[in-house]
C-alpha atoms as a PDB file:
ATOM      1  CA  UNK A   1      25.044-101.277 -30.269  1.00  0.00           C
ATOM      2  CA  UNK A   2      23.101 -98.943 -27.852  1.00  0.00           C
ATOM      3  CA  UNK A   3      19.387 -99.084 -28.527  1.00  0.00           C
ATOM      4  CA  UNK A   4      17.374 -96.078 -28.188  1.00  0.00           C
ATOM      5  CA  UNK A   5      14.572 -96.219 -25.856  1.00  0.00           C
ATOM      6  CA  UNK A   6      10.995 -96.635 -27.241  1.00  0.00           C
ATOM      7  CA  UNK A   7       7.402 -96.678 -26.281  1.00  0.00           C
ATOM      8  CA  UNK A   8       4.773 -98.592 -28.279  1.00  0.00           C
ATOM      9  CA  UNK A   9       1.515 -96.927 -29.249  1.00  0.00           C
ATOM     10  CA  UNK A  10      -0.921 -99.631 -28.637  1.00  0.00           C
ATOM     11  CA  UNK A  11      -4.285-100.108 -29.863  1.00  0.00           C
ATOM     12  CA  UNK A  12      -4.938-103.582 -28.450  1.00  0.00           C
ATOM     13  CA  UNK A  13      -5.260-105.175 -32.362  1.00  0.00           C
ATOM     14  CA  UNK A  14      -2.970-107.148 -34.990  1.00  0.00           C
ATOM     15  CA  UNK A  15      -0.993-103.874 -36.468  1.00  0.00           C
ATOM     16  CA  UNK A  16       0.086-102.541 -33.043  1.00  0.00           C
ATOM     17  CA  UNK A  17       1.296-106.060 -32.130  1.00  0.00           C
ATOM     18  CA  UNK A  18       3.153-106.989 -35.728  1.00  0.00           C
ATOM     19  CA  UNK A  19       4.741-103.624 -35.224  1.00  0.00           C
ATOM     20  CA  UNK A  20       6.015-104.077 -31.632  1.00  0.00           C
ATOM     21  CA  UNK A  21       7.483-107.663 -32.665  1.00  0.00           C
ATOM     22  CA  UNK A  22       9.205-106.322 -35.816  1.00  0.00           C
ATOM     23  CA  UNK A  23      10.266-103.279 -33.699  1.00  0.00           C
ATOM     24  CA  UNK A  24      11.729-105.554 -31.394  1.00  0.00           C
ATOM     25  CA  UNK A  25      13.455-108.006 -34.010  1.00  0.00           C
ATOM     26  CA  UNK A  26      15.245-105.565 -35.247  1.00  0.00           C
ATOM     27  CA  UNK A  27      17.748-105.024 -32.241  1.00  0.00           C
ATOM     28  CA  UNK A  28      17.639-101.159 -32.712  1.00  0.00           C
ATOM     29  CA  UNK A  29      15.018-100.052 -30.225  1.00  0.00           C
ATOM     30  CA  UNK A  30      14.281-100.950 -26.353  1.00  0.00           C
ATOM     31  CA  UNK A  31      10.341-100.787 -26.278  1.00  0.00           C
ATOM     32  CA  UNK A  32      10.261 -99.936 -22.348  1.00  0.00           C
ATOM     33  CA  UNK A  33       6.401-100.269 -22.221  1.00  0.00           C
ATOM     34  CA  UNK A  34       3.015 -99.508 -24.188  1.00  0.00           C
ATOM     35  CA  UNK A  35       1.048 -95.931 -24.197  1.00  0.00           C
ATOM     36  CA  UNK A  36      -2.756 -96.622 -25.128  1.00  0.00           C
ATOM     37  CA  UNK A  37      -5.757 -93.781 -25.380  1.00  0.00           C
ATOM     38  CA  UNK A  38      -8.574 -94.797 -22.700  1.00  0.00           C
ATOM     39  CA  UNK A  39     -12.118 -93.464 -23.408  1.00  0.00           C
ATOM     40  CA  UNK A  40     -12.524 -92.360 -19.292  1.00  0.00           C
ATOM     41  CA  UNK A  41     -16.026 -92.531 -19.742  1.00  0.00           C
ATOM     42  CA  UNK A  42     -16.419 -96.305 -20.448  1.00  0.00           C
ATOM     43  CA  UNK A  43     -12.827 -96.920 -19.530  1.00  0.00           C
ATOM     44  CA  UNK A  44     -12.188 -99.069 -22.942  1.00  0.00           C
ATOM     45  CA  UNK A  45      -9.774 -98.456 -25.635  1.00  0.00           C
ATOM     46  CA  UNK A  46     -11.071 -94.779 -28.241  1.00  0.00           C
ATOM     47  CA  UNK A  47     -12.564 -96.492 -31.488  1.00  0.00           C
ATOM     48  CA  UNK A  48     -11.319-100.414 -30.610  1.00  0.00           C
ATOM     49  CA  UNK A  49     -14.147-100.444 -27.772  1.00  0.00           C
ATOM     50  CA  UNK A  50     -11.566-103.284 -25.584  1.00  0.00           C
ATOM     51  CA  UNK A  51     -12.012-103.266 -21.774  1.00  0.00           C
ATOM     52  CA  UNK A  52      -9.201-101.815 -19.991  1.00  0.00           C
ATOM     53  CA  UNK A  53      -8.619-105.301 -17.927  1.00  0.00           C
ATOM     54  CA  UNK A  54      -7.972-107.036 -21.725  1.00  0.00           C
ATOM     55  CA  UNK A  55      -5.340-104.440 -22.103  1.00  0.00           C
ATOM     56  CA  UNK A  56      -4.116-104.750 -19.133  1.00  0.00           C
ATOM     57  CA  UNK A  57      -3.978-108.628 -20.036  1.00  0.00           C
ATOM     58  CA  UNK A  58      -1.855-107.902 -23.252  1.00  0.00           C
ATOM     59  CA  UNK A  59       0.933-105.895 -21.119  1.00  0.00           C
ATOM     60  CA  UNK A  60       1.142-108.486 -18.354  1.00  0.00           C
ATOM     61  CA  UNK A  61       2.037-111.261 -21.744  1.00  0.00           C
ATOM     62  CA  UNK A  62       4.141-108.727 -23.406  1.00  0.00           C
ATOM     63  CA  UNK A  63       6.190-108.392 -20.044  1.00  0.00           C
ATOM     64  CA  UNK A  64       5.881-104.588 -20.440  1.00  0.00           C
ATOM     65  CA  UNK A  65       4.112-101.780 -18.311  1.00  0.00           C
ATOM     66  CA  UNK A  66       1.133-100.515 -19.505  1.00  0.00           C
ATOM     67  CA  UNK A  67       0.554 -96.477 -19.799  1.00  0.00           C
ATOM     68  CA  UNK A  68      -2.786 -94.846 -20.659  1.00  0.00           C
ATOM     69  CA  UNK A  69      -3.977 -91.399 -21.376  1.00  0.00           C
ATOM     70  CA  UNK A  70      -7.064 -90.969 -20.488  1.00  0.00           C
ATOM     71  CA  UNK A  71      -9.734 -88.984 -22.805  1.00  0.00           C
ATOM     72  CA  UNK A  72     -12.959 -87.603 -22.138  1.00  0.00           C
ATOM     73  CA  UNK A  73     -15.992 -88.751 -24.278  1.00  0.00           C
ATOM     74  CA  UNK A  74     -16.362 -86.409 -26.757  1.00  0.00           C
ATOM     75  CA  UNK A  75     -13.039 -85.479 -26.932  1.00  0.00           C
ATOM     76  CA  UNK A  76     -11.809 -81.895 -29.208  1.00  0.00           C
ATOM     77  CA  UNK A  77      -9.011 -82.490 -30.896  1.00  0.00           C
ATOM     78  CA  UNK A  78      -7.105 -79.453 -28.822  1.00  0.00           C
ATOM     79  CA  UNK A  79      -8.286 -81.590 -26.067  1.00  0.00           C
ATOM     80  CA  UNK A  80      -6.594 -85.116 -27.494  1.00  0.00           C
ATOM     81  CA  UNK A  81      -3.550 -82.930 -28.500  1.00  0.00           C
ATOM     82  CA  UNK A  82      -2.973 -81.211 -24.927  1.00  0.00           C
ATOM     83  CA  UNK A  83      -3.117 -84.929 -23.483  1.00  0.00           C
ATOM     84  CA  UNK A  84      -1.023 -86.184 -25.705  1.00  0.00           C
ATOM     85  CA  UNK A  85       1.902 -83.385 -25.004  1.00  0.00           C
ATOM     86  CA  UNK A  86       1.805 -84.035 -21.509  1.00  0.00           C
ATOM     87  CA  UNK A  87       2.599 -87.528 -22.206  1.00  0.00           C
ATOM     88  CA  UNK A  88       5.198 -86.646 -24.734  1.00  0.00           C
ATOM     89  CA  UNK A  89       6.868 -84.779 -21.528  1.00  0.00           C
ATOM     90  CA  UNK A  90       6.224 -87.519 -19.383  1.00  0.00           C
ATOM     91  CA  UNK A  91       8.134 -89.744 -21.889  1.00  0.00           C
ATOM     92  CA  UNK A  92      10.779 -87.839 -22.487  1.00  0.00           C
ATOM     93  CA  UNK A  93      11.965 -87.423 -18.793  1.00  0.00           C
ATOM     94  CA  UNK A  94      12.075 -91.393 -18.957  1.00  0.00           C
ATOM     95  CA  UNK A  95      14.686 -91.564 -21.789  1.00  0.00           C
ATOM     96  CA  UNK A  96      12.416 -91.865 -24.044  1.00  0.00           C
ATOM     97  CA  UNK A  97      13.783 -91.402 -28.153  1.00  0.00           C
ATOM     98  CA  UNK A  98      11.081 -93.282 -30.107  1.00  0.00           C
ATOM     99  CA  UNK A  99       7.460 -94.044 -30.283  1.00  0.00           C
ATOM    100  CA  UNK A 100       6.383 -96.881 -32.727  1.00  0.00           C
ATOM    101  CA  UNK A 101       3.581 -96.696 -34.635  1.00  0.00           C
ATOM    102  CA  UNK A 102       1.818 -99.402 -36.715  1.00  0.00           C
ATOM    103  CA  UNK A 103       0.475 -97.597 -39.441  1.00  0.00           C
ATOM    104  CA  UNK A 104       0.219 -98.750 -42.759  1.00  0.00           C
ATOM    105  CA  UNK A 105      -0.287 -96.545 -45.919  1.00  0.00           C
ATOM    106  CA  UNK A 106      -1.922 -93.858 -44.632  1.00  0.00           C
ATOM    107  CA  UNK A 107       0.227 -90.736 -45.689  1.00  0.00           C
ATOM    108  CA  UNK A 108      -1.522 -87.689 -43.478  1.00  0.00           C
ATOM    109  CA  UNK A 109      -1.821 -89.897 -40.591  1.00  0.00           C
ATOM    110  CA  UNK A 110       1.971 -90.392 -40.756  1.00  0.00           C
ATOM    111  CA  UNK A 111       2.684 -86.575 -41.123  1.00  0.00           C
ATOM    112  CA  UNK A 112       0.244 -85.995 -38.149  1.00  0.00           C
ATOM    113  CA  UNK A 113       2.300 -88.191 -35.816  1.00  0.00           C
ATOM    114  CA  UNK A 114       5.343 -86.977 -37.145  1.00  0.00           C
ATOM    115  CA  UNK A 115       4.284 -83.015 -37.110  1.00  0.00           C
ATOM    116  CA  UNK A 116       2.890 -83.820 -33.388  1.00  0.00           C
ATOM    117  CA  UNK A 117       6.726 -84.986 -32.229  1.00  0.00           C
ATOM    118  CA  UNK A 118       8.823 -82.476 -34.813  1.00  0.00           C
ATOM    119  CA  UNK A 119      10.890 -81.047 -31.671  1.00  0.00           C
ATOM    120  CA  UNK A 120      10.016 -83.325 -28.826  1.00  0.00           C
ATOM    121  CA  UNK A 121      13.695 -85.427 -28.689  1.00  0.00           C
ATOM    122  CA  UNK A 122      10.981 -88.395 -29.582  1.00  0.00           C
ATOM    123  CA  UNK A 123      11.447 -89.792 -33.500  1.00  0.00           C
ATOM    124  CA  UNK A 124       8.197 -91.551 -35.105  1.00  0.00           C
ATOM    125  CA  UNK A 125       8.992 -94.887 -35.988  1.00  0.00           C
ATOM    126  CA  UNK A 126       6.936 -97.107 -38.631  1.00  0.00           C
ATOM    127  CA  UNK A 127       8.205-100.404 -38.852  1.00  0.00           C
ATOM    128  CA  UNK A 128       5.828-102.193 -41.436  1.00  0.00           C
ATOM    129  CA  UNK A 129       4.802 -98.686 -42.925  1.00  0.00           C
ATOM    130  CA  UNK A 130       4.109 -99.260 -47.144  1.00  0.00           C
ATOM    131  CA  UNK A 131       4.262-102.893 -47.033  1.00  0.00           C
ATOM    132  CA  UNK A 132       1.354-104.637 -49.557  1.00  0.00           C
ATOM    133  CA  UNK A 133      -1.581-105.173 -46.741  1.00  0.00           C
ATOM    134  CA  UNK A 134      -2.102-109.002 -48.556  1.00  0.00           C
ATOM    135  CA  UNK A 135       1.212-109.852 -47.928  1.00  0.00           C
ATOM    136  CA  UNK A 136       1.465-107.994 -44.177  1.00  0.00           C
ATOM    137  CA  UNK A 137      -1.635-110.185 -43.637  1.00  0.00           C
ATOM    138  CA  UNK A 138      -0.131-113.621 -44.809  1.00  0.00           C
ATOM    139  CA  UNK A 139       2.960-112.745 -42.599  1.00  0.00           C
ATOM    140  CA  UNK A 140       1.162-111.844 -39.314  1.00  0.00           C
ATOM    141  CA  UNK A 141      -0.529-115.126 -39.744  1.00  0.00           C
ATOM    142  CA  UNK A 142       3.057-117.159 -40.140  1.00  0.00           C
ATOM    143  CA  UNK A 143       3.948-115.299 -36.647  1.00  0.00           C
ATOM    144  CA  UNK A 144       0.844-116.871 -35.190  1.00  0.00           C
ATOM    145  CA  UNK A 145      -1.511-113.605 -34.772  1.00  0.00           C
ATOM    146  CA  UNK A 146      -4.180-114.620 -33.415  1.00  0.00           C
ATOM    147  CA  UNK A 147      -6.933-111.377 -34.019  1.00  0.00           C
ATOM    148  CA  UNK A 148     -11.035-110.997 -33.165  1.00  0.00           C
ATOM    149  CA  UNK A 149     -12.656-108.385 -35.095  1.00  0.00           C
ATOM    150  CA  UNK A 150     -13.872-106.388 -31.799  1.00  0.00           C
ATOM    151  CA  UNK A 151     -15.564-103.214 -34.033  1.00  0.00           C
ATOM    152  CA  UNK A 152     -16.527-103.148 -37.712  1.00  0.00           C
ATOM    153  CA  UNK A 153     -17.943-100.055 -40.165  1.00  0.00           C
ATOM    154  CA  UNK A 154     -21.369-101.572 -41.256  1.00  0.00           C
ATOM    155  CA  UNK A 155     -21.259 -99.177 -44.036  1.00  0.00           C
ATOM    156  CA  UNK A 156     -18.673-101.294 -45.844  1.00  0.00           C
ATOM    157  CA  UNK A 157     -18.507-104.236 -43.673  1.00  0.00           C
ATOM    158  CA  UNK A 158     -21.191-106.823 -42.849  1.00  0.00           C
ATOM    159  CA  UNK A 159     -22.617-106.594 -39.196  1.00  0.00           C
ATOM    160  CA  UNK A 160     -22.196-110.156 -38.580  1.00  0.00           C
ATOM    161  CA  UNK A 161     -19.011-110.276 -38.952  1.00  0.00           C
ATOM    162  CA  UNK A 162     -17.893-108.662 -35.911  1.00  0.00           C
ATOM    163  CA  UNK A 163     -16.483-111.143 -33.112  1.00  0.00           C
ATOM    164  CA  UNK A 164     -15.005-113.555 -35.567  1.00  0.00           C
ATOM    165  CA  UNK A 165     -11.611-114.544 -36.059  1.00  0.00           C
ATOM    166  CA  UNK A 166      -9.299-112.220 -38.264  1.00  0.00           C
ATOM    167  CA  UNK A 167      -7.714-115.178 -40.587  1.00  0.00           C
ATOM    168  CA  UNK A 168      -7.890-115.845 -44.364  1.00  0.00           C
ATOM    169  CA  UNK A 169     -11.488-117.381 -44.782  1.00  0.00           C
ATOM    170  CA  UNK A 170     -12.766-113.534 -43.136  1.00  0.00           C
ATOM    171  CA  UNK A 171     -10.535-111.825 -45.120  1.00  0.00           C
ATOM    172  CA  UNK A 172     -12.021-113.914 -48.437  1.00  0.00           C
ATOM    173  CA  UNK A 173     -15.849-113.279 -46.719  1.00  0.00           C
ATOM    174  CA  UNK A 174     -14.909-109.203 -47.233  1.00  0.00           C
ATOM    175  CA  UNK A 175     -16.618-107.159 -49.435  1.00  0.00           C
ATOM    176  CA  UNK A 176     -14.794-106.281 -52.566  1.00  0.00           C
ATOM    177  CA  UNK A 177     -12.270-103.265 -51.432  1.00  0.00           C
ATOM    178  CA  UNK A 178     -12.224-103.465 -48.133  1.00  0.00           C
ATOM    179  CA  UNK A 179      -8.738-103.681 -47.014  1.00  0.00           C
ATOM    180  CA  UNK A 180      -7.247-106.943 -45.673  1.00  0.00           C
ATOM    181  CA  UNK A 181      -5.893-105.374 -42.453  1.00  0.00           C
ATOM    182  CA  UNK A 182      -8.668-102.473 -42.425  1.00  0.00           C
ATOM    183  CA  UNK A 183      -6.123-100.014 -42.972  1.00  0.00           C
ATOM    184  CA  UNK A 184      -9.179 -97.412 -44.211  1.00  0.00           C
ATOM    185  CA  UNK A 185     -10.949 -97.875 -41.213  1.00  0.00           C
ATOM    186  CA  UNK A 186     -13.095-100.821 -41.910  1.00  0.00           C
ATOM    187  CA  UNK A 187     -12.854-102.736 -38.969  1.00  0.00           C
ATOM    188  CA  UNK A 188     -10.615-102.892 -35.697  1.00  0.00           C
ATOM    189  CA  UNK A 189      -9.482-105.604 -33.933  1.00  0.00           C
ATOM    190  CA  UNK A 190      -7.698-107.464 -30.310  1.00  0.00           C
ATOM    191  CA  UNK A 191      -4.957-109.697 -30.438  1.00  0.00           C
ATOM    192  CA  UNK A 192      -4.771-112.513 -28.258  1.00  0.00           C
ATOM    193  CA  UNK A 193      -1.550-114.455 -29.131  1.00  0.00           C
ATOM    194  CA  UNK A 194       1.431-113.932 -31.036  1.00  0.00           C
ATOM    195  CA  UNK A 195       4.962-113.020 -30.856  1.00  0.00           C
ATOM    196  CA  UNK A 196       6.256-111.793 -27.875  1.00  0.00           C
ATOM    197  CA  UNK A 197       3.176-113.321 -25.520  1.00  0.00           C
ATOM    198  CA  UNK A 198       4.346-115.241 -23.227  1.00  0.00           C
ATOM    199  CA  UNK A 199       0.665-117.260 -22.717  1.00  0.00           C
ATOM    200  CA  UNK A 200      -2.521-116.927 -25.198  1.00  0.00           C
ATOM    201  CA  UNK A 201      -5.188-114.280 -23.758  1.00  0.00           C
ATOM    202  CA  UNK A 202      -8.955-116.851 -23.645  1.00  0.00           C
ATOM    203  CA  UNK A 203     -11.326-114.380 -24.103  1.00  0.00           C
ATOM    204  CA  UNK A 204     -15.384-114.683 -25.292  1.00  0.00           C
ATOM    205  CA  UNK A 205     -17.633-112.492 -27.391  1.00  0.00           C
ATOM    206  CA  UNK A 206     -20.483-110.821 -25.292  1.00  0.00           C
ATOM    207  CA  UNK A 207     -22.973-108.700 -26.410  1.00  0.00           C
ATOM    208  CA  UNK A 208     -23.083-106.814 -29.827  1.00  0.00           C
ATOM    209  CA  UNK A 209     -23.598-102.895 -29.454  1.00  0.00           C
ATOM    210  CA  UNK A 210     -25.028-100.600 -32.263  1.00  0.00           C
ATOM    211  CA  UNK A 211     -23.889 -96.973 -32.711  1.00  0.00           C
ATOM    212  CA  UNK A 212     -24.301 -96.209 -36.198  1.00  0.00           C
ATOM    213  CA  UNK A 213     -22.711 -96.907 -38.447  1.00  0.00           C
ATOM    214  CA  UNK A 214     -20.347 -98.722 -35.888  1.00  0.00           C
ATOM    215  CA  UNK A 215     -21.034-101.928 -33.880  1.00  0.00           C
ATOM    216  CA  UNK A 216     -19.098-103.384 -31.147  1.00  0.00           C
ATOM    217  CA  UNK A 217     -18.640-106.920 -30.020  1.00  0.00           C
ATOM    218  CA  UNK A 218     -17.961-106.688 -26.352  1.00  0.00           C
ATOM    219  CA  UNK A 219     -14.979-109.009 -25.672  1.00  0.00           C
ATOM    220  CA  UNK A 220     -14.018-109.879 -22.366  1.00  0.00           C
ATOM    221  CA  UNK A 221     -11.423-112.474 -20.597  1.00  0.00           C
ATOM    222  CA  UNK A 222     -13.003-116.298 -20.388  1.00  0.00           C
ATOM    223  CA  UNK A 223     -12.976-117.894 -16.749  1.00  0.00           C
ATOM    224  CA  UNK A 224     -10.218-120.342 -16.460  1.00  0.00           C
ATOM    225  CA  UNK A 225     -11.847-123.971 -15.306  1.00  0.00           C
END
């Protein structure tokens, strides 16, 4: 079987990274590296708020390149869009035929990304897409995610718990609604093990940074002894 060439959209948490090792388990696509959006201002990752070395980090386990498109800070949406095309052209002159996505349930997100490559030569893939987010949860777990909550919405969940440990007794601590794998927007997250890694990213919690109604927990890699 040939298997089309893909690139991963990565967003440095626990959907990108269940999506990439189901991607890859099913024998159909060649994920050749991973394309992540860079705020150039504060060179971290838009919304998840990770440090570009942590990223970096995740490629070097995964044992695939790393590409970035970089965004200003604020960024139009003609803006995001124009950046995004030239990658789409980059992508395609490397073979390119598929870009994964780890979206959820979230039906106009879907038909943006899908709208945005109608044309290109480069299908949107969406290998967990409409699974129950309870049971997506239980089975990231079994494939030994290991997740931090890096940014959380304080408007439906607590402050505090940014910087713990995505697992079941945080997922139980939730307010009542809020989506097991903050699908909605609830929180974000970095994965630091799982499938596919070939070694376990240490990292440590920093300093906790306020902008309403957002905070960020500033991860960064732990020094080896």
């Amino acid at each position: 079987m040939i298997r089309r060439r893909a690139v991963m959209s990565w967003s440095s948490g626990k959907d990108s990274a269940y999506a990439l090792h189901v991607a890859r388990v099913s024998g159909a696509l060649d994920v050749v590296a991973l394309l992540s959006t860079v705020n150039e201002s504060v060179d971290r990752v838009s919304m998840h708020g990770v440090r570009r070395s942590l990223l970096e980090r995740q490629a070097e386990a995964l044992g695939l390149p790393l590409l970035t498109v970089e965004l200003p800070d604020p960024c139009t949406n003609e803006v995001y869009e124009a950046r995004m095309a030239a990658f789409v052209e980059r992508a395609r002159a490397m073979g390119v035929e598929a870009m994964i996505f780890g979206d959820l349930f979230l039906e106009d997100i879907r038909a943006y990304r899908e709208s945005r490559l109608e044309g290109t030569g480069i299908e949107a893939v969406f290998p967990i897409f409409g699974r129950d987010t309870k049971e997506l949860a239980e089975s990231m777990w079994r494939e030994g995610i290991v997740a931090t909550l890096t940014t959380v919405d304080t408007r439906v969940v607590p402050e505090a718990l940014v910087g713990r440990r995505w697992d079941r007794a945080l997922v139980e601590a939730f307010p009542e609604g809020v989506d097991p794998c903050g699908e909605n927007g609830e929180f974000h997250s970095f994965v630091s093990d799982g499938p596919g890694f070939s070694r376990p990213i240490a990292i440590e919690v920093g300093e906790v940074v306020r902008r309403d109604p957002f905070v960020y927990a500033d991860l960064f890699e732990a020094q080896r002894p």
